[in-house]
Each structure stands twice: as C-alpha cells, then as structure tokens.
Protein backbone atom coordinates (compact mmCIF):
# COMPACT_ATOMS: atom_id res chain seq x y z
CA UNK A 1 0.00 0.00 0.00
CA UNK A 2 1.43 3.48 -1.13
CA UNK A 3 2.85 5.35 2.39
CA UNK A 4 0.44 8.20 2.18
CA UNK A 5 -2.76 6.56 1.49
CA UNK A 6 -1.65 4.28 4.60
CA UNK A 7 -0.57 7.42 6.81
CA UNK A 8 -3.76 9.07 5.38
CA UNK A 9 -6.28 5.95 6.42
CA UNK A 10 -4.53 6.08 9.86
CA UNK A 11 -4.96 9.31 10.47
CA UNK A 12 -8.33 8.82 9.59
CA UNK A 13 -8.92 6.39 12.42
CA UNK A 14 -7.16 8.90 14.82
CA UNK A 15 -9.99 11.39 14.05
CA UNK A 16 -12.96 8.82 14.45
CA UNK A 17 -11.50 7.48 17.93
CA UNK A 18 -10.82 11.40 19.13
CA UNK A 19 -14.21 12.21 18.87
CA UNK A 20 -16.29 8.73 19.70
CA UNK A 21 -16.70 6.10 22.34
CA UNK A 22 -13.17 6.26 23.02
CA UNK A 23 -12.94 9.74 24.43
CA UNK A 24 -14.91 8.85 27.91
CA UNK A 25 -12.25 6.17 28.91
CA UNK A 26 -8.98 8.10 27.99
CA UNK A 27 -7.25 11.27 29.89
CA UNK A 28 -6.75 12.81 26.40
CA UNK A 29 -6.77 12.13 22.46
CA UNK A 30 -5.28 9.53 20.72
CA UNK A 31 -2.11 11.20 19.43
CA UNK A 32 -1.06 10.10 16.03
CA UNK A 33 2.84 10.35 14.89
CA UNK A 34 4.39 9.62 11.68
CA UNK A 35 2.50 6.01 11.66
CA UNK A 36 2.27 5.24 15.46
CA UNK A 37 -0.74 5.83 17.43
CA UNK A 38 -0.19 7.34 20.90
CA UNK A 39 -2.60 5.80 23.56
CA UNK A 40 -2.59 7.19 27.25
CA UNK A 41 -4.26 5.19 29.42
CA UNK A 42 -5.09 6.37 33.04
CA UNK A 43 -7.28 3.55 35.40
CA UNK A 44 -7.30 5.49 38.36
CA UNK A 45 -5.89 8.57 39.88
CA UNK A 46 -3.57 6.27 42.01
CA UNK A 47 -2.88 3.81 39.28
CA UNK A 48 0.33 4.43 37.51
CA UNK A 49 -0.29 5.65 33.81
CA UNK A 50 0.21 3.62 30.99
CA UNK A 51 1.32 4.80 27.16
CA UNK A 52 0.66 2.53 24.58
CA UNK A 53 1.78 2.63 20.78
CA UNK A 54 -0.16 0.77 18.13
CA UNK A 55 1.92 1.43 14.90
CA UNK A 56 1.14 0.82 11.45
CA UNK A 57 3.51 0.98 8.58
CA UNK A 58 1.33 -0.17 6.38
CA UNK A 59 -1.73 0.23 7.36
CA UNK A 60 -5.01 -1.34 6.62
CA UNK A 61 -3.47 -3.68 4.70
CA UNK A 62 -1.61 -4.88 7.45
CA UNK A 63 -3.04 -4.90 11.46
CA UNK A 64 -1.48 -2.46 13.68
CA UNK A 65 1.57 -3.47 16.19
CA UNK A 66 1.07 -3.09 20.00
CA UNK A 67 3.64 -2.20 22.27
CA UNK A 68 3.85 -1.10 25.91
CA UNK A 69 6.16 1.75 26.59
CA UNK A 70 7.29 4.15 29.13
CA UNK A 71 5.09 7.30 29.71
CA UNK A 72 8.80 9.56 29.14
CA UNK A 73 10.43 8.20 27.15
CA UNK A 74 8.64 5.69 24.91
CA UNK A 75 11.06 2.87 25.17
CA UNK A 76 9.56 -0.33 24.58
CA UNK A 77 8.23 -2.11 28.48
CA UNK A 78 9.52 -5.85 30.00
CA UNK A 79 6.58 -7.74 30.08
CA UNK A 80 6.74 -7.25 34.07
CA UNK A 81 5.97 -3.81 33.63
CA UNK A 82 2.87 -3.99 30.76
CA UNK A 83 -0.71 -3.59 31.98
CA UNK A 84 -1.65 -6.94 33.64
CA UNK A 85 -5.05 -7.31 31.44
CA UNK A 86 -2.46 -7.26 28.22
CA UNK A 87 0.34 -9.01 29.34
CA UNK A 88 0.16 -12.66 27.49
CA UNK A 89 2.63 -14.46 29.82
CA UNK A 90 5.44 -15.58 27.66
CA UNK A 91 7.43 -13.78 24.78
CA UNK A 92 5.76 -14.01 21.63
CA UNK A 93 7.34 -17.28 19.70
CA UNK A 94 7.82 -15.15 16.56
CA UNK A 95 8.99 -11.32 17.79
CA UNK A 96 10.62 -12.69 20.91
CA UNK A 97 8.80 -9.67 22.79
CA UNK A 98 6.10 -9.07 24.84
CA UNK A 99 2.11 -8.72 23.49
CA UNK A 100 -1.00 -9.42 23.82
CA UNK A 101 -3.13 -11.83 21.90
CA UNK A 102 -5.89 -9.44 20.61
CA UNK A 103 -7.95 -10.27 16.99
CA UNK A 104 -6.94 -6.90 15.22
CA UNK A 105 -3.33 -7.05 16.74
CA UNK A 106 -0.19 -8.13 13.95
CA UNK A 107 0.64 -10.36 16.96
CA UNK A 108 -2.52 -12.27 17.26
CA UNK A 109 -2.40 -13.22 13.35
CA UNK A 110 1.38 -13.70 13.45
CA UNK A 111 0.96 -16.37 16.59
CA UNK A 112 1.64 -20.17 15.35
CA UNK A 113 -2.15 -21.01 17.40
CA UNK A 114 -3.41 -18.21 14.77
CA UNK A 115 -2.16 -19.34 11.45
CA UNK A 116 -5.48 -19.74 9.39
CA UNK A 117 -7.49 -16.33 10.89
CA UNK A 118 -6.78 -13.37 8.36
CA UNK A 119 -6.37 -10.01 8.99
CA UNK A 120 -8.49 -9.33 5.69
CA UNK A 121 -11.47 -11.17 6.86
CA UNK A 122 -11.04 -9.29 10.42
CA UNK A 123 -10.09 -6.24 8.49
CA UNK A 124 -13.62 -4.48 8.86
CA UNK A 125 -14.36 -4.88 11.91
CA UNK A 126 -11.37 -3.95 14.08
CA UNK A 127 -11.20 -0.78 13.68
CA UNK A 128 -8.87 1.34 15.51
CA UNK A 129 -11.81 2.64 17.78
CA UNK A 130 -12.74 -0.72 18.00
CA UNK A 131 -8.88 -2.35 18.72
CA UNK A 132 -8.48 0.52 21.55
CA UNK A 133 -11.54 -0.16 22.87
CA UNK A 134 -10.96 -4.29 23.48
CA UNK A 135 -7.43 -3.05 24.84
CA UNK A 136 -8.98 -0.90 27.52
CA UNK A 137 -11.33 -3.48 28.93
CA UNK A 138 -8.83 -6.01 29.02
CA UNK A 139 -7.00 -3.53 31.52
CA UNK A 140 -10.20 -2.52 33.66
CA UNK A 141 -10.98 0.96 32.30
CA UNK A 142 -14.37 1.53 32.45
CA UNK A 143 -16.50 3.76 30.42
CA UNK A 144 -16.41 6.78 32.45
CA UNK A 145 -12.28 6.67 33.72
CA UNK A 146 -11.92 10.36 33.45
C-alpha cells in the first residue's frame, strides 16, 4: 500500500476514535505520529499511567503493532511492567517480545495457534476505535475513567 494513502487511512482512524466512544475512557486524544498511534491510558488517579503505541507501517493492509512503553520516554516495556489485562505471559514465539493476543493485533495473526485467521477477513471490523476499545477493557478501564 502506497505510504500516504496508509498514513492518510490512519490518520483517519485517529480522528474517528478522538471524537467517539473512546474519548470517555482516555485522559486525552489519541495522538497520532508519523505512523504510530499514541494511547494514554489512566485507570485510576492512584494507578500508575500507561502509554501505549499501536503502529502501522502499512496500514489497513496490514493490522497495527502493540507495544507497551514508558510514559517519558517511549522505550519499549519488560513484560513485568505492561498492563496486567495485556500481558500474554510468555514472549511471543515469533517477535521474541512481549504482546498481547488481541484479533486486530499483527501479533494475534502472526501467533503459530493463529495461522489460518486473516487479517483481511477481520479487516472491517477492528477498527482502531474498536482495537483501543478491546485493549482498555482487558485492563479494567471503564467507560467513564476520566
């Protein structure tokens, strides 16, 4: 997929999740960067924050990457220090890193127990919107966090 169309189509998704559902359970927009999506993520005002990236080089024809990474200075998290709700429990057998399993996710369809699902059947229904969303519950955010 040409760069800008994919840049374009992400930003796109930035826009929809900045001004739906999404915007009740996060501390602030969904900041968009070259093609990585900024997520902060704020349970409680005791719990410690949490940043999230979900990037996407090539994006919608390929699903977005998740990382976990720190609040400062966005290098990538141990998987001792992701949100519990995302952390998968092992390395992922492929990237050798931490994720989570998550339909929508590059790691889900890249995971050897995932093999026959396809991202282009999932494609239109996993939004970004949609992809944050899962993400959140999975780490206990409810609908009114802020």
């Amino acid at each position: 997929m040409h760069r800008a169309l994919s840049k374009a189509l992400l930003a796109e998704e930035v826009a929809v999740g900045n001004r739906g559902r999404l915007r009740v359970r996060l501390p602030s927009d969904l900041v968009l960067e070259d093609a990585t999506v900024f997520v902060t993520v704020a349970n409680a005002t005791d719990a410690p924050l949490h940043v999230l990236t979900l990037t996407g080089d090539n994006y919608n024809a390929e699903p977005l990457h998740l990382a976990a990474v720190h609040p400062k200075t966005h290098e990538l998290l141990s998987e001792e220090a992701w949100p519990v709700g995302l952390r998968f429990g092992s390395p992922h057998p492929v990237y050798q890193r931490p994720f989570c399993c998550l339909r929508g996710l590059a790691d889900y369809y890249t995971h050897p127990s995932h093999l026959q699902e396809r991202w282009d059947r999932d494609r239109p229904g996993r939004r970004l919107d949609v992809v944050v969303g899962h993400l959140l519950d999975r780490m206990g955010v409810p609908a009114c966090a802020i």
